[in-house]
N, C-alpha and C. Protein backbone atom coordinates (compact mmCIF):
# COMPACT_ATOMS: atom_id res chain seq x y z
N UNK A 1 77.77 -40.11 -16.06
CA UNK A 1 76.70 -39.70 -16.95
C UNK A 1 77.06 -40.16 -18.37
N UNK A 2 76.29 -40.72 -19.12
CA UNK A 2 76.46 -41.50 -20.28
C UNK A 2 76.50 -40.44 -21.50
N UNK A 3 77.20 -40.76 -22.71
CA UNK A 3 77.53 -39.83 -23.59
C UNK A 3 76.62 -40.01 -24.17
N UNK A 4 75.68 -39.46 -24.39
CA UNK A 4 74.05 -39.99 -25.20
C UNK A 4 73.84 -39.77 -26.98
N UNK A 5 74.81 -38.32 -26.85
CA UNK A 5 74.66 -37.71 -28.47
C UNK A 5 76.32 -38.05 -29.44
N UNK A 6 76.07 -38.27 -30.31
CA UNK A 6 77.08 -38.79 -31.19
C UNK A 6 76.93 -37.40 -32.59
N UNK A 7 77.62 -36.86 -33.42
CA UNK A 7 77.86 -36.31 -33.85
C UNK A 7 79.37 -37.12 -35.28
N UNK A 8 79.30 -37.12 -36.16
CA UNK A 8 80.48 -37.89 -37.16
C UNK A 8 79.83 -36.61 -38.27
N UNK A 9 81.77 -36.16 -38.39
CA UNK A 9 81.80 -35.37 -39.76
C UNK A 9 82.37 -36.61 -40.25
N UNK A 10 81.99 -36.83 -41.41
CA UNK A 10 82.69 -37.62 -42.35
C UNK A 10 82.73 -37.13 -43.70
N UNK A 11 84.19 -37.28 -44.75
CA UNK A 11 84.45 -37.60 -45.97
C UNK A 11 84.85 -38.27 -46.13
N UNK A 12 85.78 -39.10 -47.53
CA UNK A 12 85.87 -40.05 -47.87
C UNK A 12 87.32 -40.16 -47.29
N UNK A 13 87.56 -39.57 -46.98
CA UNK A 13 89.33 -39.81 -46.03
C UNK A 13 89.32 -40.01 -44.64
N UNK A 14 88.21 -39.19 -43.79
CA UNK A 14 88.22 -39.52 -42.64
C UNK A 14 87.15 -39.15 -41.67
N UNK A 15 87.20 -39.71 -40.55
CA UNK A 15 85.44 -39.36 -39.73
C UNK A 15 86.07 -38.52 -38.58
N UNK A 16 85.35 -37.78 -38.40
CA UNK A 16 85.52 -37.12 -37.12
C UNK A 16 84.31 -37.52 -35.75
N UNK A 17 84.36 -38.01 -34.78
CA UNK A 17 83.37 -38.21 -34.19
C UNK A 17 83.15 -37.98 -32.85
N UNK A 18 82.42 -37.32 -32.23
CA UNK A 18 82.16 -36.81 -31.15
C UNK A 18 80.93 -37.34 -30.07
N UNK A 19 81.08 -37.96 -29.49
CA UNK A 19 80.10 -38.26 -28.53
C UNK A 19 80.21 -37.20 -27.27
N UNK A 20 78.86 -37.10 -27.02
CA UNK A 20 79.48 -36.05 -25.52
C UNK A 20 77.34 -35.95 -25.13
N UNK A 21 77.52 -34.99 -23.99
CA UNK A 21 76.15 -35.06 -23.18
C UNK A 21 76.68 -33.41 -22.89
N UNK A 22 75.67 -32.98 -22.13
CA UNK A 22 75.68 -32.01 -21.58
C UNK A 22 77.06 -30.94 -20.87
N UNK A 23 78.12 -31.94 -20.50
CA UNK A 23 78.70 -31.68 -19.85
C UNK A 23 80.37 -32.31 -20.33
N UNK A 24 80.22 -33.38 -20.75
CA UNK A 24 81.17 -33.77 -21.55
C UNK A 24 81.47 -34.34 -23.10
N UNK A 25 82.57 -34.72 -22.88
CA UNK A 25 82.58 -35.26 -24.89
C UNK A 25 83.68 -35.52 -24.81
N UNK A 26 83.47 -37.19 -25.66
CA UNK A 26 85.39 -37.53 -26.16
C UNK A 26 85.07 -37.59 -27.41
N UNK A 27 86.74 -37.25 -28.56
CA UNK A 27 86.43 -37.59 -29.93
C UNK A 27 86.97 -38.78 -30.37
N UNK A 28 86.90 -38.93 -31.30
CA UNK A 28 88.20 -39.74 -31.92
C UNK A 28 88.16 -39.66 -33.72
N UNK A 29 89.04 -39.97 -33.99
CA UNK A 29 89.25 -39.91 -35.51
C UNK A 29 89.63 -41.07 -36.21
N UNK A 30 88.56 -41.28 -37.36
CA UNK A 30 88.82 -42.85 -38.19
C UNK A 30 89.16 -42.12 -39.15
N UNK A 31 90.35 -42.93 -40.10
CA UNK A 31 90.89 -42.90 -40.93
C UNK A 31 90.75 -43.78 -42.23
N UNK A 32 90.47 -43.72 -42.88
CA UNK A 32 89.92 -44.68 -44.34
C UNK A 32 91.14 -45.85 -45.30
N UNK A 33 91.44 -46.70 -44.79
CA UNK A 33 92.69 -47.61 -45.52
C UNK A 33 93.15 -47.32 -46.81
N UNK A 34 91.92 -46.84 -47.06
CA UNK A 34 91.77 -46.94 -48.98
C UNK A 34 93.08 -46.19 -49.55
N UNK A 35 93.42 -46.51 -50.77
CA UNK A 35 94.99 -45.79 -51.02
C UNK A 35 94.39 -44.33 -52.05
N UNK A 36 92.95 -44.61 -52.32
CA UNK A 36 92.19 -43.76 -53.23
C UNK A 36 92.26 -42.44 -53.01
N UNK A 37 92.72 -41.34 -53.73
CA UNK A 37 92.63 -40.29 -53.37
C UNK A 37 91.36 -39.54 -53.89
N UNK A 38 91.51 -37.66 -54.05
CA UNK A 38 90.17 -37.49 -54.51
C UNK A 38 89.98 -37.96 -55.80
N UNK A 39 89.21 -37.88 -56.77
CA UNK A 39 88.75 -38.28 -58.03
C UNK A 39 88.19 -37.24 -58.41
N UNK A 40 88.58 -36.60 -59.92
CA UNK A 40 87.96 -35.69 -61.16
C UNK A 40 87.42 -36.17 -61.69
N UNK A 41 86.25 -36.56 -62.01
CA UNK A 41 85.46 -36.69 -63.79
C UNK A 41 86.20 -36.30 -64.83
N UNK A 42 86.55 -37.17 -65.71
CA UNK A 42 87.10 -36.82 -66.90
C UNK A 42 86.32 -36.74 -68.37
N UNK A 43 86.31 -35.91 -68.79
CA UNK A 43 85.42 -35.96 -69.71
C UNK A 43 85.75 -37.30 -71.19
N UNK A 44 84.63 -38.00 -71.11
CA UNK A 44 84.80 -39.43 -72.23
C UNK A 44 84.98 -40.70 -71.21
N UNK A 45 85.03 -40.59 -69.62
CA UNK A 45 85.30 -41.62 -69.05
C UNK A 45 83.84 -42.40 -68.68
N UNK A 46 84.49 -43.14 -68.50
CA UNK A 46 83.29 -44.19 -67.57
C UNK A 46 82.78 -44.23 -66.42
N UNK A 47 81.94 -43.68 -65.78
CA UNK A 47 81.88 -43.64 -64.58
C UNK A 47 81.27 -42.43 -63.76
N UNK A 48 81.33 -42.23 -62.91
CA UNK A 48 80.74 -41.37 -62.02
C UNK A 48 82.24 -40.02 -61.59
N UNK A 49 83.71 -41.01 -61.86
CA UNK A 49 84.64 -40.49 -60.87
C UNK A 49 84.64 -40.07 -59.69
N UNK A 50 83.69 -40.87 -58.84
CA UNK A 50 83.55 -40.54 -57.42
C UNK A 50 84.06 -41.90 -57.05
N UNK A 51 84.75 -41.61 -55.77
CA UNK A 51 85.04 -42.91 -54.84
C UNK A 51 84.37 -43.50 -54.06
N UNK A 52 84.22 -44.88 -54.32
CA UNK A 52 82.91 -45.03 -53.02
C UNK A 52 83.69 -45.41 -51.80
N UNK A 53 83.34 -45.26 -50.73
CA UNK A 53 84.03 -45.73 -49.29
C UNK A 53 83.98 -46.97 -49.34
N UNK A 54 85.37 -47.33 -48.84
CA UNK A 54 84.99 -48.74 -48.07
C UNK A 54 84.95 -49.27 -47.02
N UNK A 55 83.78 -50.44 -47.32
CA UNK A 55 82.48 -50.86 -46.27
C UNK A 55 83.23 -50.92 -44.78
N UNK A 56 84.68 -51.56 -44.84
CA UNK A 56 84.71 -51.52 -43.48
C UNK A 56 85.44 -50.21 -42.94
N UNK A 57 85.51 -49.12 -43.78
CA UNK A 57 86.02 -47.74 -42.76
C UNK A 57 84.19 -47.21 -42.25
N UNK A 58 83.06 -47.69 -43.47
CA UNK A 58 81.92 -47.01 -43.10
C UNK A 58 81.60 -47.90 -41.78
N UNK A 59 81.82 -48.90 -41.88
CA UNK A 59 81.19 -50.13 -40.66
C UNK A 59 81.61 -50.05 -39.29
N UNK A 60 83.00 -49.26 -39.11
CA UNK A 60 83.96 -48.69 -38.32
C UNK A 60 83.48 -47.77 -37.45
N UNK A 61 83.22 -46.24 -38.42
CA UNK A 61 82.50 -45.01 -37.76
C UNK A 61 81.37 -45.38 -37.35
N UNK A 62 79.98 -46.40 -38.10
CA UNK A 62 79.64 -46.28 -37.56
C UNK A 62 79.18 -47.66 -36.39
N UNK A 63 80.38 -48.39 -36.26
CA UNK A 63 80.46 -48.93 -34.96
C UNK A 63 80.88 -47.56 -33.44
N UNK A 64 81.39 -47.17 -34.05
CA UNK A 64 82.27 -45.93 -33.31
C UNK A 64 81.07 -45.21 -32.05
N UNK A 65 80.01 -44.77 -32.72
CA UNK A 65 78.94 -44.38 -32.34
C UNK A 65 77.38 -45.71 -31.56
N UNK A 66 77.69 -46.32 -31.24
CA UNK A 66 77.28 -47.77 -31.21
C UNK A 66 76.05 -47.29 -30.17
N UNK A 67 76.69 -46.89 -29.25
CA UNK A 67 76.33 -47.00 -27.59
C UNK A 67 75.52 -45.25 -27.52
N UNK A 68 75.56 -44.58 -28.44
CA UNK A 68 74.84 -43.35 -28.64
C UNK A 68 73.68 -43.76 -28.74
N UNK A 69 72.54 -42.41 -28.09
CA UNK A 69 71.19 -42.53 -28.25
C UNK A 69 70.63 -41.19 -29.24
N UNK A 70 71.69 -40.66 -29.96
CA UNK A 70 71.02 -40.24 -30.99
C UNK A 70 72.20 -39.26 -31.53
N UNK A 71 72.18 -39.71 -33.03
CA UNK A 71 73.28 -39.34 -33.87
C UNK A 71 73.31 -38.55 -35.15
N UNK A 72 73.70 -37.44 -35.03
CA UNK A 72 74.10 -36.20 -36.74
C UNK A 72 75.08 -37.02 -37.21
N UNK A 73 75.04 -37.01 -38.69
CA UNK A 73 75.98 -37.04 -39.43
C UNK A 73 76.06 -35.79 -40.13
N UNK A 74 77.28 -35.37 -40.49
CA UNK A 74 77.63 -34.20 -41.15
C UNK A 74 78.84 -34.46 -42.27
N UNK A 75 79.36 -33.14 -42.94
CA UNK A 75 79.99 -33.37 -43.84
C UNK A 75 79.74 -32.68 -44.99
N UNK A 76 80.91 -32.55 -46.12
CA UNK A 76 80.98 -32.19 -47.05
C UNK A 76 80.88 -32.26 -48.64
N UNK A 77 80.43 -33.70 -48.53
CA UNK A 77 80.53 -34.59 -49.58
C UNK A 77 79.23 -35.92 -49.53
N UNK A 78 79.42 -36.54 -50.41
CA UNK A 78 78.02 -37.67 -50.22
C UNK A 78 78.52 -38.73 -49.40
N UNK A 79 79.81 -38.65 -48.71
CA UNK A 79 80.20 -39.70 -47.51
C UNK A 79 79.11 -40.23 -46.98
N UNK A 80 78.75 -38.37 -46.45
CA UNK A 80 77.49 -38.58 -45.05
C UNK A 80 76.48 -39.73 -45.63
N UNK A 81 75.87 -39.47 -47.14
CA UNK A 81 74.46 -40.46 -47.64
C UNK A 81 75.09 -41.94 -47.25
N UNK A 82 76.45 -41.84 -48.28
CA UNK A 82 76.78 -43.64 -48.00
C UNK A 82 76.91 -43.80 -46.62
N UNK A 83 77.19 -43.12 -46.05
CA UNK A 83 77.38 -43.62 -44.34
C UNK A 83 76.00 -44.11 -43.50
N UNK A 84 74.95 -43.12 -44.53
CA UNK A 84 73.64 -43.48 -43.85
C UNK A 84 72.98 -44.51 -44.18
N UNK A 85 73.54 -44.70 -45.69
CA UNK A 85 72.93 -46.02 -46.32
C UNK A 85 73.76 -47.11 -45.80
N UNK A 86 74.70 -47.29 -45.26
CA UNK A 86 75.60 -48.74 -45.01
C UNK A 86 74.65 -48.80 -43.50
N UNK A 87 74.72 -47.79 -42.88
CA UNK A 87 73.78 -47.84 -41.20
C UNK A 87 72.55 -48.68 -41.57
N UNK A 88 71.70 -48.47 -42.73
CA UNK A 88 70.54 -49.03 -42.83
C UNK A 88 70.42 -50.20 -43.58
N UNK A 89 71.19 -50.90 -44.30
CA UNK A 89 71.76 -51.94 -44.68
C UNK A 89 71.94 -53.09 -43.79
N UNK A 90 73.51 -52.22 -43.11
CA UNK A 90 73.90 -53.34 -42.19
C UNK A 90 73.54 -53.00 -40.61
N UNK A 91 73.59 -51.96 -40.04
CA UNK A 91 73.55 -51.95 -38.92
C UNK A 91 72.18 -50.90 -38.90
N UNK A 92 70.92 -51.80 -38.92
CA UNK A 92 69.43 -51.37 -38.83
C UNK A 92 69.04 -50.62 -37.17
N UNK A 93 69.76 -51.11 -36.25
CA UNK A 93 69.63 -50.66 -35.20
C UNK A 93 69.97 -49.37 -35.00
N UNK A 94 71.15 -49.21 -35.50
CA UNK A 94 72.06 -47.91 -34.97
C UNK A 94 71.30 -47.05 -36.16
N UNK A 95 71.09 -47.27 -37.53
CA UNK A 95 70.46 -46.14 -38.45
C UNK A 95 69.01 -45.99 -37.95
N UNK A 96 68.69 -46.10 -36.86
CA UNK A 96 67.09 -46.18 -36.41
C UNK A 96 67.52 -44.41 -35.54
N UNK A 97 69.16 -44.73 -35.26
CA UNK A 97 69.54 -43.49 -33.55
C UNK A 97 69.74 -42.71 -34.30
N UNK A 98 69.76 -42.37 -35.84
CA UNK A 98 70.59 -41.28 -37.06
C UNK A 98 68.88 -40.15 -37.22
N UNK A 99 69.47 -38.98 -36.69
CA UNK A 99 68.47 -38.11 -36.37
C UNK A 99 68.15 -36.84 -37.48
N UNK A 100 69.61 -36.43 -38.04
CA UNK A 100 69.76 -35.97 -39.24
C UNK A 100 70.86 -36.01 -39.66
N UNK A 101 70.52 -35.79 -41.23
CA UNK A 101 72.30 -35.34 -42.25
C UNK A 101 72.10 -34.53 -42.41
N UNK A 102 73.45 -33.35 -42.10
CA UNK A 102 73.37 -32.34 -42.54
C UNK A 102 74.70 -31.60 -43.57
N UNK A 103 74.62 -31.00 -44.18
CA UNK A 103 75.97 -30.44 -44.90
C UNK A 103 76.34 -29.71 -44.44
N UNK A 104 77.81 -29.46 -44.24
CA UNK A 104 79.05 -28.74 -43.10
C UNK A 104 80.21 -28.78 -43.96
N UNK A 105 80.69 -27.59 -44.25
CA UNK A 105 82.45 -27.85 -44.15
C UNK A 105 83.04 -28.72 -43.86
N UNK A 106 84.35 -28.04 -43.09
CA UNK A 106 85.74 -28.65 -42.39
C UNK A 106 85.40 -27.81 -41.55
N UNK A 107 84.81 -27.66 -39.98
CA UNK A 107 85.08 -27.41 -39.11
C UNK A 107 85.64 -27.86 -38.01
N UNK A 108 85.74 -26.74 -36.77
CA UNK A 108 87.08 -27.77 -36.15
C UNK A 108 86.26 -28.26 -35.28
N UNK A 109 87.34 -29.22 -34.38
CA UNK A 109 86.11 -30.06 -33.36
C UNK A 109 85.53 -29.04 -32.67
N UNK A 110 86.04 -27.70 -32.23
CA UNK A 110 84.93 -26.95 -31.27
C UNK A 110 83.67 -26.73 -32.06
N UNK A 111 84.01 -25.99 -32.92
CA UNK A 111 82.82 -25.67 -33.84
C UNK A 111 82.01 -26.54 -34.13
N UNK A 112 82.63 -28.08 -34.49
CA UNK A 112 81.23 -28.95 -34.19
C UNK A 112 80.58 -29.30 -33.50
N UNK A 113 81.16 -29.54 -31.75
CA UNK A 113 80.62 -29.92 -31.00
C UNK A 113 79.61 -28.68 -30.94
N UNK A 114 79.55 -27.46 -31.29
CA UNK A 114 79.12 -26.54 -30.52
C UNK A 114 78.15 -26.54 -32.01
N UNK A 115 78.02 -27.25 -33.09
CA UNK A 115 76.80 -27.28 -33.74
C UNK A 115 76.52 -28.08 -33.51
N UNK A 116 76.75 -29.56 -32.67
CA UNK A 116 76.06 -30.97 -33.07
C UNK A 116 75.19 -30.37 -31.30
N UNK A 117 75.43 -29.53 -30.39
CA UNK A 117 75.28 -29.45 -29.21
C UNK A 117 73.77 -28.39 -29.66
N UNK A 118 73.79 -27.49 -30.75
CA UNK A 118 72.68 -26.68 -31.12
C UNK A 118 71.76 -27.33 -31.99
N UNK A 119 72.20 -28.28 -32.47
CA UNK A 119 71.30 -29.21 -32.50
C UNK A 119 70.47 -29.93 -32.41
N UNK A 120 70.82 -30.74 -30.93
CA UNK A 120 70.15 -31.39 -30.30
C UNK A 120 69.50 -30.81 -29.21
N UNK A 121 69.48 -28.95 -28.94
CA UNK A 121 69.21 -28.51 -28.30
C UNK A 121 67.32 -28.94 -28.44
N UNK A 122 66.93 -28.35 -29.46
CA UNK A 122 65.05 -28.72 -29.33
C UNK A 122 65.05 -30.64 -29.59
N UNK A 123 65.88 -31.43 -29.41
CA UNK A 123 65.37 -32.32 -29.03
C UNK A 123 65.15 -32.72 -27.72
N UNK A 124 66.83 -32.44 -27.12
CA UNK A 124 66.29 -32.59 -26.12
C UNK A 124 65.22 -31.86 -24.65
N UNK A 125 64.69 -30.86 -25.38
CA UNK A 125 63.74 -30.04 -24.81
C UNK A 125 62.36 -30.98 -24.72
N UNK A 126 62.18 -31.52 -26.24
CA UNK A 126 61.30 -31.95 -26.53
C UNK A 126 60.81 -33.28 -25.52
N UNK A 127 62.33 -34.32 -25.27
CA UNK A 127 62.13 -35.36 -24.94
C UNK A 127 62.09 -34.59 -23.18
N UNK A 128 62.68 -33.47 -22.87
CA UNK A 128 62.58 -33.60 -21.41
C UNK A 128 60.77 -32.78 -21.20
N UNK A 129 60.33 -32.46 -21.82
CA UNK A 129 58.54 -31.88 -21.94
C UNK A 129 57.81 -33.20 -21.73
N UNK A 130 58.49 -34.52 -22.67
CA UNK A 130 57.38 -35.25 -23.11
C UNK A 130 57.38 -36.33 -21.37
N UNK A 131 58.32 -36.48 -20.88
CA UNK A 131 59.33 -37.06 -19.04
C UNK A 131 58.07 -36.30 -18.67
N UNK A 132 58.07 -34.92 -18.62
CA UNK A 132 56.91 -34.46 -17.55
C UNK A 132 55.79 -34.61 -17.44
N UNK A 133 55.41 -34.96 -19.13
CA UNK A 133 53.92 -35.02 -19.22
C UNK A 133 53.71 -36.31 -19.31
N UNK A 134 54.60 -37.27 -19.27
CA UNK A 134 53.91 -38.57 -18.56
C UNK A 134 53.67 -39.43 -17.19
């Protein structure tokens, strides 16, 4: 049985990602090269003091999720936006399977699977209603 739902906490250090179906789920964890740690705003500086990700840890996660038929991003930080914006940029296909962003903590993998799983609960209700009525 194919892992259909994809689930990625991401910040700027690392993705957490969960594919799984009804019955199962594997994770795995990407890690970000970058040597960048967090960043303060300093007052008189230039800039935003935010770090932006780089393209190939975002291009990574979301290769990671490839073969999913429908994907949360979550997270604590504006990772999740850039993650959604590099999906629709570069990989137009896979940001077509991105169903929502939502904001989350640090939870642990149970706790996510068991929100990315309440989640997709009224979708997939929805899609198994719409099977009958055609």
């Amino acid at each position: 049985m194919p892992l259909d739902h994809a689930v990625i906490w991401i910040d700027h250090r690392e993705a957490h990602v969960i594919q799984f179906n009804e019955s199962a789920s594997e994770s795995e964890i990407i890690h970000t090269r970058s040597k960048h740690t967090h960043l303060h705003h300093k007052a008189g500086a230039v800039g935003s003091g935010h770090v932006v990700p780089e393209q190939s840890y975002l291009h990574e996660v979301i290769e990671a999720v490839a073969s999913a038929s429908e994907i949360l991003i979550v997270g604590p930080s504006s990772a999740k936006l850039e993650l959604f914006r590099h999906a629709q940029e570069h990989d137009p296909s896979i940001a077509k399977k991105i169903l929502g962003i939502e904001t989350i903590d640090h939870p642990s993998s149970r706790q996510l699977l068991a929100y990315a799983r309440e989640y997709f609960k009224p979708i997939d209700k929805m899609a198994a209603k719409s099977v009958l009525l055609s």
